[in-house]
C-alpha atoms as a PDB file:
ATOM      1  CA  UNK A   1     159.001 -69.551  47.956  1.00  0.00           C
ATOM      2  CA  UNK A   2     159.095 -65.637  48.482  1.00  0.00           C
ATOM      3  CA  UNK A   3     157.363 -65.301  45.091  1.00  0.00           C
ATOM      4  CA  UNK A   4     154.721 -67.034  46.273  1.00  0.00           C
ATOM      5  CA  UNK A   5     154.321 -65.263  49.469  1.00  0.00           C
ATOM      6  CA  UNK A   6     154.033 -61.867  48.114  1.00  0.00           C
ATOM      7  CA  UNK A   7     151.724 -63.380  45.164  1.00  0.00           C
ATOM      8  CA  UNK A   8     149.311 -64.551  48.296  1.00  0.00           C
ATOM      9  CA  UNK A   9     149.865 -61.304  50.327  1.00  0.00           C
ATOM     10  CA  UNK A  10     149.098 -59.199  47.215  1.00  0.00           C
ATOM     11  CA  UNK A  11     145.885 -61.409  46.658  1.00  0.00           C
ATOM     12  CA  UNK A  12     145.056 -60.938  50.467  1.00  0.00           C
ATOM     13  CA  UNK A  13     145.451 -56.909  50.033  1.00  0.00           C
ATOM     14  CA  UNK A  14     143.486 -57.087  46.724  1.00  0.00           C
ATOM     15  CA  UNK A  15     140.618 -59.086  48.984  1.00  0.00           C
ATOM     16  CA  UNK A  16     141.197 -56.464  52.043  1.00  0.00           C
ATOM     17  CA  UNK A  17     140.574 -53.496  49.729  1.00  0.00           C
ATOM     18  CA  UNK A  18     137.745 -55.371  47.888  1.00  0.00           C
ATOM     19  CA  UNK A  19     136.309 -56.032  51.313  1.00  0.00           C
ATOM     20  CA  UNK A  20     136.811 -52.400  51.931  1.00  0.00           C
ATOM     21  CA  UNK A  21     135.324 -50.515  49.812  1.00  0.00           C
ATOM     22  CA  UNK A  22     132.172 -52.945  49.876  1.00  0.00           C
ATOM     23  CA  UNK A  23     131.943 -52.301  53.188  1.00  0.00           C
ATOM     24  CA  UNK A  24     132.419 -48.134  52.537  1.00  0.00           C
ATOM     25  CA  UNK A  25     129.648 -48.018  50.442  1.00  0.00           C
ATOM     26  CA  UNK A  26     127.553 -50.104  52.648  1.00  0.00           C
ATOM     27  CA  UNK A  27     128.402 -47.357  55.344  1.00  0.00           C
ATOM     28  CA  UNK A  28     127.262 -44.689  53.328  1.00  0.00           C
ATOM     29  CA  UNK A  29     124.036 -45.959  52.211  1.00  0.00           C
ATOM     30  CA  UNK A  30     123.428 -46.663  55.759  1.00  0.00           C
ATOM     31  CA  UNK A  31     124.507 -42.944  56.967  1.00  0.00           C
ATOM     32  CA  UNK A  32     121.941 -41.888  54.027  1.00  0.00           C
ATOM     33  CA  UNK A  33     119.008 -44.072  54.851  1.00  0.00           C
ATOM     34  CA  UNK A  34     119.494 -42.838  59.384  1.00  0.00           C
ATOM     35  CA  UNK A  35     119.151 -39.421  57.094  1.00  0.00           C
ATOM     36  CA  UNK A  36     116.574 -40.012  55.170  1.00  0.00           C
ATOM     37  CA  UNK A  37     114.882 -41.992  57.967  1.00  0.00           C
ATOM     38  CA  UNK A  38     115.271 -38.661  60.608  1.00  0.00           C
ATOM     39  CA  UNK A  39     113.717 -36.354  58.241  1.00  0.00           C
ATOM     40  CA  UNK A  40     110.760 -38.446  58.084  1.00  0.00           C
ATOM     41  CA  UNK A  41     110.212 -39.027  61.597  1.00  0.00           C
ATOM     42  CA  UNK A  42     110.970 -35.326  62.146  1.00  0.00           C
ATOM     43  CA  UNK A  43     107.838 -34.586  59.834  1.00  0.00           C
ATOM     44  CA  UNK A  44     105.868 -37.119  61.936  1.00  0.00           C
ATOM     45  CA  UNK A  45     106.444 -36.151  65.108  1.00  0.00           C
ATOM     46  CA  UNK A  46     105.354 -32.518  63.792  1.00  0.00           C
ATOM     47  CA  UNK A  47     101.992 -34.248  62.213  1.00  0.00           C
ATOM     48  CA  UNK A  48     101.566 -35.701  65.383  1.00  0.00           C
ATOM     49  CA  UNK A  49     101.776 -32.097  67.560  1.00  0.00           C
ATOM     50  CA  UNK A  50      99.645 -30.535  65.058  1.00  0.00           C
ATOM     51  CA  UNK A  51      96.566 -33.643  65.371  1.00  0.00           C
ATOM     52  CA  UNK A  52      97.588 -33.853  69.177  1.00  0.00           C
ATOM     53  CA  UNK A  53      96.421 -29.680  69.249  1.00  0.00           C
ATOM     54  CA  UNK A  54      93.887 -30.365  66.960  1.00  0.00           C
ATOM     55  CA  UNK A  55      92.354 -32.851  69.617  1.00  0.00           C
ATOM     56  CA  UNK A  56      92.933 -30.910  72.384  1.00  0.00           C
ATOM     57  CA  UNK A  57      91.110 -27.958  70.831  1.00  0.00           C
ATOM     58  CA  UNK A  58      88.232 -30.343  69.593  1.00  0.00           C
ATOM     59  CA  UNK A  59      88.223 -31.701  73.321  1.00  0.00           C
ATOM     60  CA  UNK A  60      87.960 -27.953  74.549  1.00  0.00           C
ATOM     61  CA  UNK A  61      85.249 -26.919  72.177  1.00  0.00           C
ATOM     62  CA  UNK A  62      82.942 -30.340  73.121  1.00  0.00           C
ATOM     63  CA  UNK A  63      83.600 -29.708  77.048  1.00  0.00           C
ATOM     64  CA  UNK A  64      82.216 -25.994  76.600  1.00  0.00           C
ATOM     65  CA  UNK A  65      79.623 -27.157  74.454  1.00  0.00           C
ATOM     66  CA  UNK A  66      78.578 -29.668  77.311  1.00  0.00           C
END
């Protein structure tokens, strides 16, 4: 009866650690997509000061034209 205890607890760690790293890797594709994801909205957000100026300027130069 003890053999097959420690048979199912060693099948329960093997299926812990399994779970485990599955779940590690999962993290650290997720950790490099949030990366990925901020550099790209970092470059946005700059695109969208520069057009934002760009406007304004436009806006400027069409109210002294008028």
């Amino acid at each position: 009866m003890l053999t097959g205890q420690l048979e199912e607890t060693k099948s329960q760690l093997e299926a812990t650690e399994k779970a485990y790293k599955s779940t590690h890797i999962e993290l650290t594709e997720a950790v490099e997509r949030i990366s990925e994801l901020s550099a790209a909205n970092s470059t946005l957000q700059a695109a969208k000061r520069k057009v934002d100026t760009e406007l304004q300027t436009a806006h400027v130069r069409i109210v002294t034209v008028l």
